[in-house]
C-alpha atoms as a PDB file:
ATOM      1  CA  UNK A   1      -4.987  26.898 -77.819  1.00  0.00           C
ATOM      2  CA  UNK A   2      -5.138  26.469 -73.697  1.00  0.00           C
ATOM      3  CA  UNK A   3      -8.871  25.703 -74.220  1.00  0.00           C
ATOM      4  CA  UNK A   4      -8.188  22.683 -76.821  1.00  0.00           C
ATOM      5  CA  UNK A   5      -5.443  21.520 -74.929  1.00  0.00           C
ATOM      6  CA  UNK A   6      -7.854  21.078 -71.755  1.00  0.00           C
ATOM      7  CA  UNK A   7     -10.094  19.750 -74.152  1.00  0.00           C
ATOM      8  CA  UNK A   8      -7.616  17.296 -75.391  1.00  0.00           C
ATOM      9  CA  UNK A   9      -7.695  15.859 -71.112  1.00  0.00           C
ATOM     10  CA  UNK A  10      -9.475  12.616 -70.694  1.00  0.00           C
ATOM     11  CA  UNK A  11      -8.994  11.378 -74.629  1.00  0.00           C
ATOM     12  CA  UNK A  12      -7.963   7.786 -75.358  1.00  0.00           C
ATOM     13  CA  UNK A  13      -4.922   7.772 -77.547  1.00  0.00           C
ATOM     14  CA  UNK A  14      -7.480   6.188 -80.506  1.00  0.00           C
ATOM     15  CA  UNK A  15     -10.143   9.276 -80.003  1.00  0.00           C
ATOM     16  CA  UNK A  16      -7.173  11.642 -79.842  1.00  0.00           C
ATOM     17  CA  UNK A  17      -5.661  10.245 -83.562  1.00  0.00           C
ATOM     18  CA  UNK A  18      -9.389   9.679 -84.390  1.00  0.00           C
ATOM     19  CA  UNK A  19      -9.507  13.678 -84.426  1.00  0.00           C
ATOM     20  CA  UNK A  20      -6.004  14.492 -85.025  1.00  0.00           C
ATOM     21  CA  UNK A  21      -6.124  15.717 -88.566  1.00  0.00           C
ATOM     22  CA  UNK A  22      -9.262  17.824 -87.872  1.00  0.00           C
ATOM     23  CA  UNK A  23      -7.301  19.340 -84.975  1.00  0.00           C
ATOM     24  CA  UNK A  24      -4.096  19.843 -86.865  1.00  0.00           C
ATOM     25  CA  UNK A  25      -2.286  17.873 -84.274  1.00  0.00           C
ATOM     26  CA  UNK A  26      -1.438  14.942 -86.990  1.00  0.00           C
ATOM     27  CA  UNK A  27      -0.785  17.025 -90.265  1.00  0.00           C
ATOM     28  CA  UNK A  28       1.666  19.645 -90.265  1.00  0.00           C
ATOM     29  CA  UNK A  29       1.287  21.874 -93.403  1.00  0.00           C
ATOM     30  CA  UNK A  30       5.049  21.733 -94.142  1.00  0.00           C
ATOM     31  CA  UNK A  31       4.737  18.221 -94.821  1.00  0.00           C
ATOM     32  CA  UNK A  32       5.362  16.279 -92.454  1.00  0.00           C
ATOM     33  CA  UNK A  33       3.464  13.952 -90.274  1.00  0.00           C
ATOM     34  CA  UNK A  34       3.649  14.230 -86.079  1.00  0.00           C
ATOM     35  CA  UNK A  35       2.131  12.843 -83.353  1.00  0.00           C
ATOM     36  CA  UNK A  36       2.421  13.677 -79.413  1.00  0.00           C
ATOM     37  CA  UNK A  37       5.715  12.914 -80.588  1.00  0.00           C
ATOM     38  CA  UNK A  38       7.473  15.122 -83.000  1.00  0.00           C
ATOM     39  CA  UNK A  39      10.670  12.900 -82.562  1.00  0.00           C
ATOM     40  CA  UNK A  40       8.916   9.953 -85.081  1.00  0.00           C
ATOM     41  CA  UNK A  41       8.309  12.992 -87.402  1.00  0.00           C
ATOM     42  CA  UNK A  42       8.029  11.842 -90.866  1.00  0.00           C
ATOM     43  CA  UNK A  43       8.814  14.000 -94.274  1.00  0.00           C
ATOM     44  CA  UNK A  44       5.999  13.444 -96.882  1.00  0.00           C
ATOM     45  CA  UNK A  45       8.268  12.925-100.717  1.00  0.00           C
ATOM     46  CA  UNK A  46       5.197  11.723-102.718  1.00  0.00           C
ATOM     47  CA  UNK A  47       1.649  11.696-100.702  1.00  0.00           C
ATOM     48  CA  UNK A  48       0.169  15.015 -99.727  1.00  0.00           C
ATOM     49  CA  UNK A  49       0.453  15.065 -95.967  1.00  0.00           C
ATOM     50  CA  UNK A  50      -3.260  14.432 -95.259  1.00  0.00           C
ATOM     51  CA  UNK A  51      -3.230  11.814 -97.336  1.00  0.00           C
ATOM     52  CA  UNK A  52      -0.200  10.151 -95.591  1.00  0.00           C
ATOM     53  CA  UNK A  53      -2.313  10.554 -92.135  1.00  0.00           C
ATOM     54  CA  UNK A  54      -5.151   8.979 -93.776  1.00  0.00           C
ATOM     55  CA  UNK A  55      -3.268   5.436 -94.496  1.00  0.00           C
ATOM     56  CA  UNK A  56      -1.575   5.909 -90.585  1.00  0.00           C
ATOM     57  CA  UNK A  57      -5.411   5.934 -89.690  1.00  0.00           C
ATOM     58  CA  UNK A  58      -6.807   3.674 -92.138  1.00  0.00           C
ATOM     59  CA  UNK A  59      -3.588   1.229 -90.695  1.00  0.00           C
ATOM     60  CA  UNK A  60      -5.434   1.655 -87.069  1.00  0.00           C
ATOM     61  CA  UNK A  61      -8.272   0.716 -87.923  1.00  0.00           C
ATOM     62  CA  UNK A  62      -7.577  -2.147 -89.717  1.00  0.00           C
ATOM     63  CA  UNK A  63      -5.182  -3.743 -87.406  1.00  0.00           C
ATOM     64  CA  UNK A  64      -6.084  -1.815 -83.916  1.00  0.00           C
ATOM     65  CA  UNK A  65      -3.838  -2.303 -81.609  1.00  0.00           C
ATOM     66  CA  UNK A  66      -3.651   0.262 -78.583  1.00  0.00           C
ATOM     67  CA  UNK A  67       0.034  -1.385 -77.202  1.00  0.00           C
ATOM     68  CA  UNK A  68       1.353  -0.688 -80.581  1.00  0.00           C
ATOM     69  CA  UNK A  69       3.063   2.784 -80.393  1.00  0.00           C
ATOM     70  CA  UNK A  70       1.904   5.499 -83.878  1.00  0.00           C
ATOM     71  CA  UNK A  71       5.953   4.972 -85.196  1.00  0.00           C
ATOM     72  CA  UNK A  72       5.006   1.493 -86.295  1.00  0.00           C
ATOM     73  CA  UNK A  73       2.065   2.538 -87.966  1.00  0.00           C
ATOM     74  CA  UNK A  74       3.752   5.377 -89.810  1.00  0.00           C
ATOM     75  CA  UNK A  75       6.717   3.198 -90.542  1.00  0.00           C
ATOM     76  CA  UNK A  76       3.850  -0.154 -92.008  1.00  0.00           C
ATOM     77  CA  UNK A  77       2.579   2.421 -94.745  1.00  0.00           C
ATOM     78  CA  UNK A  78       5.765   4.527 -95.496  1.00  0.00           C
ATOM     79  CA  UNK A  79       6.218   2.059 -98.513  1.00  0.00           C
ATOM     80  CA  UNK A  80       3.282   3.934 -99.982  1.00  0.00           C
ATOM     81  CA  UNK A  81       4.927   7.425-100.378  1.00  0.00           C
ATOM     82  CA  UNK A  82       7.185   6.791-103.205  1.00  0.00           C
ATOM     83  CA  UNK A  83       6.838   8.133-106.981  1.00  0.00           C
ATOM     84  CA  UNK A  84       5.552   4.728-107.705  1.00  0.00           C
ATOM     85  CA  UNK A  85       2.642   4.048-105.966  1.00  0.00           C
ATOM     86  CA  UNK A  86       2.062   7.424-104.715  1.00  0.00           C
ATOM     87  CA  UNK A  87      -0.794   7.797-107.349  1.00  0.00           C
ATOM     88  CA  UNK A  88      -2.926   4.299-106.888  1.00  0.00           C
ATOM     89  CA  UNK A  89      -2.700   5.612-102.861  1.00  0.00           C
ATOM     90  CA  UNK A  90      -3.925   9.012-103.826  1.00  0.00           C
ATOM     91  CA  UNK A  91      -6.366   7.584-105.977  1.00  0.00           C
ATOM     92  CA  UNK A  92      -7.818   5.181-103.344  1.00  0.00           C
ATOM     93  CA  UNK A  93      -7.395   7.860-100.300  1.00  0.00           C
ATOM     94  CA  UNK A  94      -9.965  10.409-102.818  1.00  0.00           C
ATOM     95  CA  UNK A  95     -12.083   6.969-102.921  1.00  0.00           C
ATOM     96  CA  UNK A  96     -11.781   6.001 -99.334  1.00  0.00           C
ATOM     97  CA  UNK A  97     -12.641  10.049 -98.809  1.00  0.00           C
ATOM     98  CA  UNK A  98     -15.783   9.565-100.941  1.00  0.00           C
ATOM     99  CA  UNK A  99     -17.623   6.911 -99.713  1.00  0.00           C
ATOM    100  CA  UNK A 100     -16.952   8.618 -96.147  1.00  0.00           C
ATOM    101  CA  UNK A 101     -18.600  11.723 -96.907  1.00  0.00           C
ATOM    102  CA  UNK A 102     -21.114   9.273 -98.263  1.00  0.00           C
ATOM    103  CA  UNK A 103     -21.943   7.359 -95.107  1.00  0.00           C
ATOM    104  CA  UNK A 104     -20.776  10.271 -93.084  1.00  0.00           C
ATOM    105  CA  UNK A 105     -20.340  13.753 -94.432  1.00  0.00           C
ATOM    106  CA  UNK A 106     -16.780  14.086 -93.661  1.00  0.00           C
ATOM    107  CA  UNK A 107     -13.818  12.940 -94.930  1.00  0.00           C
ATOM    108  CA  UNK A 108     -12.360   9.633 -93.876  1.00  0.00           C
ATOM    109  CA  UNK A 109      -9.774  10.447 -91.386  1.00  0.00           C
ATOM    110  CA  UNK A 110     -11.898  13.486 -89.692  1.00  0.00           C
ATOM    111  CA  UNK A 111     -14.653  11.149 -88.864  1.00  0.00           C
ATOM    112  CA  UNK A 112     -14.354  10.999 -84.205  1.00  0.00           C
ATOM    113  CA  UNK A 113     -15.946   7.455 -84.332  1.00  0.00           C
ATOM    114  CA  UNK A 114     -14.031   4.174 -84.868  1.00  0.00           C
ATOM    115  CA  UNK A 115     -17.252   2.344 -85.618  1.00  0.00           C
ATOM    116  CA  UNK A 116     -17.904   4.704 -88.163  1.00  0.00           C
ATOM    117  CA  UNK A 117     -14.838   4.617 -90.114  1.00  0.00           C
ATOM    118  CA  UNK A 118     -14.786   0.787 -90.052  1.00  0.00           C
ATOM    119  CA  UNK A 119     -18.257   0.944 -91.632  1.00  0.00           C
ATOM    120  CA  UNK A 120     -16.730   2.959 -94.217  1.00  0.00           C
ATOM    121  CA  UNK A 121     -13.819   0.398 -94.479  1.00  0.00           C
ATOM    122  CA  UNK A 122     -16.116  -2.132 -94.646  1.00  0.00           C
ATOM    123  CA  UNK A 123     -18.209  -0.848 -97.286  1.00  0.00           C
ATOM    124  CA  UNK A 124     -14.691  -0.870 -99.766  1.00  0.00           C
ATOM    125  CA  UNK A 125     -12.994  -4.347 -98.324  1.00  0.00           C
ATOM    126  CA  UNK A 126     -13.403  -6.018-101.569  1.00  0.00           C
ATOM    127  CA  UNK A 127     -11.588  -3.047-103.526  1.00  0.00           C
ATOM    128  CA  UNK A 128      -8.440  -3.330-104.518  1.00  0.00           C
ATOM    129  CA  UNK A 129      -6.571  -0.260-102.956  1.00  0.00           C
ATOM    130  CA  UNK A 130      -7.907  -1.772 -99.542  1.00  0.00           C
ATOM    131  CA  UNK A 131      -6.954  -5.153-100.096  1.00  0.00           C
ATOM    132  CA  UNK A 132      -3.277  -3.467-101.154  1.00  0.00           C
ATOM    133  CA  UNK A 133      -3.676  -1.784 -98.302  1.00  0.00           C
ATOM    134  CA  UNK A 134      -4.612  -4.526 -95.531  1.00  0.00           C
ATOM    135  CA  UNK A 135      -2.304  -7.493 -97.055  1.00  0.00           C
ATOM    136  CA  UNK A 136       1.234  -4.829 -96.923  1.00  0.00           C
ATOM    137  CA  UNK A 137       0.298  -4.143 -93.469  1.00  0.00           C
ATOM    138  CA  UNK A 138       0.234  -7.687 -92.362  1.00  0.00           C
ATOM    139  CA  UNK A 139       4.187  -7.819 -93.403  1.00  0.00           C
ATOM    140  CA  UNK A 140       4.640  -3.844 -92.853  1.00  0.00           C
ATOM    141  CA  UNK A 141       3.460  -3.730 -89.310  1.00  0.00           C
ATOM    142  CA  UNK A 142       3.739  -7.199 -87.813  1.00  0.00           C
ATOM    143  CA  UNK A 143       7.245  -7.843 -89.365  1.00  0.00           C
ATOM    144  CA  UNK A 144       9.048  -5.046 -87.096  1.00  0.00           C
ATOM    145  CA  UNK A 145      10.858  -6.666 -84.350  1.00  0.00           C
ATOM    146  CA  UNK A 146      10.474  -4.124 -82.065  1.00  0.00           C
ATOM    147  CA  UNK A 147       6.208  -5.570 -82.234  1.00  0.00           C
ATOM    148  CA  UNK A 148       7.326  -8.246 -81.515  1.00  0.00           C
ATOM    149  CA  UNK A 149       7.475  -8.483 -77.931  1.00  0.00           C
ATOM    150  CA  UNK A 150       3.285  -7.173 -77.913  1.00  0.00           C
ATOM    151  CA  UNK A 151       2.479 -10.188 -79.002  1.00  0.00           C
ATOM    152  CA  UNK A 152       5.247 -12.280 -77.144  1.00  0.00           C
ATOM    153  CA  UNK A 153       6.947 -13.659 -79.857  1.00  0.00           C
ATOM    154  CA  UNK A 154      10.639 -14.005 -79.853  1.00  0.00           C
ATOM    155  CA  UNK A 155      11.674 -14.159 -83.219  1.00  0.00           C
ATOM    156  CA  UNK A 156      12.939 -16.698 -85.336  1.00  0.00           C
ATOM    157  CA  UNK A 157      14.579 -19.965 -83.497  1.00  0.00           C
ATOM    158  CA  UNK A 158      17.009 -21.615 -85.824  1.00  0.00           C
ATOM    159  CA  UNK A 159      19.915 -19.760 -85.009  1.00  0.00           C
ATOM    160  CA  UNK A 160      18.882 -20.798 -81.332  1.00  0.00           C
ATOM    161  CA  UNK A 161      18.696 -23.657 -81.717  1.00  0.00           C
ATOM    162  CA  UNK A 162      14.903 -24.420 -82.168  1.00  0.00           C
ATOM    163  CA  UNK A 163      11.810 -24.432 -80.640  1.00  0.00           C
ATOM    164  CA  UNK A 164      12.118 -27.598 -78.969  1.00  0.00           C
ATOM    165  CA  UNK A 165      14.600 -27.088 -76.199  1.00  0.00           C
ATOM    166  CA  UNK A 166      13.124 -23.443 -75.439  1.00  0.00           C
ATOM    167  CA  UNK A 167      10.199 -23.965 -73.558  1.00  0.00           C
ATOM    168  CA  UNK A 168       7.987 -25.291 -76.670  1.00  0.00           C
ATOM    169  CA  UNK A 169       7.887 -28.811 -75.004  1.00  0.00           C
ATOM    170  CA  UNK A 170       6.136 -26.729 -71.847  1.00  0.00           C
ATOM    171  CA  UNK A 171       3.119 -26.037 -73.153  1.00  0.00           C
ATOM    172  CA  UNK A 172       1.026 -27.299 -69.865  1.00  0.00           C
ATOM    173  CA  UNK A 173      -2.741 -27.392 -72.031  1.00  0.00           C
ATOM    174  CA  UNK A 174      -1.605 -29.893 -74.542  1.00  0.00           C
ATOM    175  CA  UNK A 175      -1.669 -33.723 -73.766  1.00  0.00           C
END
């Protein structure tokens, strides 16, 4: 354990997730999903765990953003572990985990290369579990306020008062 911790020295945050699952560092067998932080700890109800880290990596590498901490990830495709749609997400992981071993001999979330699995992603982007996929992340990641601030947007302005009289009317590149 001493030697894959030293190992785990000199990682980027994406190579370290890229790898997670292989490592065990991302799937708990109880169930739950962890990260560097067990404190955003989530409890699987529906998915099998790996599958549940498979949509948190899938999530990455559709929307990559390195500022954006693994909570929001886990917290954009939460919606998916429910009785309800558990089985279309199962059913499009086992697809998603096909057509890696395809291109790549290893299942989608085990593969170390983001070029890789976007090749893979790219290869289904006309399916319908990844289009179900990409279009809830646009609301289920980019509508939590605490994102918000990445991208420097303040929220709504109506109860502010508008846009107008807050530094819209600044903007020094138009005119």
């Amino acid at each position: 354990m001493a030697k894959e911790r030293g190992a785990l020295r000199g990682l980027t945050r994406r190579q370290l997730l890229s790898g997670a699952s292989a490592m065990g560092a991302f799937v708990v067998g109880s169930g739950y999903v962890t990260g560097a932080r067990a404190d955003w700890a989530t409890e699987m109800r529906a998915l099998k765990p790996e599958s549940f880290a498979t949509l948190v990596q899938m999530a990455r590498d559709i929307y990559p953003h390195d500022r954006i901490p693994d909570e929001n990830y886990v917290v954009a495709v939460k919606d998916y572990d429910t009785q309800d749609k558990a089985e279309m997400a199962e059913a499009g992981i086992e697809a998603l985990n096909t057509r890696a071993r395809e291109q790549t001999g290893d299942d989608y979330a085990r593969i170390g290369w983001e070029s890789d699995r976007v090749a893979v992603l790219r290869s289904m982007e006309d399916e319908a579990f990844f289009q179900t996929v990409r279009g809830g992340l646009v609301t289920g990641l980019y509508n939590q306020k605490e994102v918000w601030p990445i991208f420097g947007y303040e929220g709504e302005s109506y109860s502010k008062g508008g846009y107008i009289d807050r530094g819209f009317d600044d903007i020094a590149w138009i005119g």
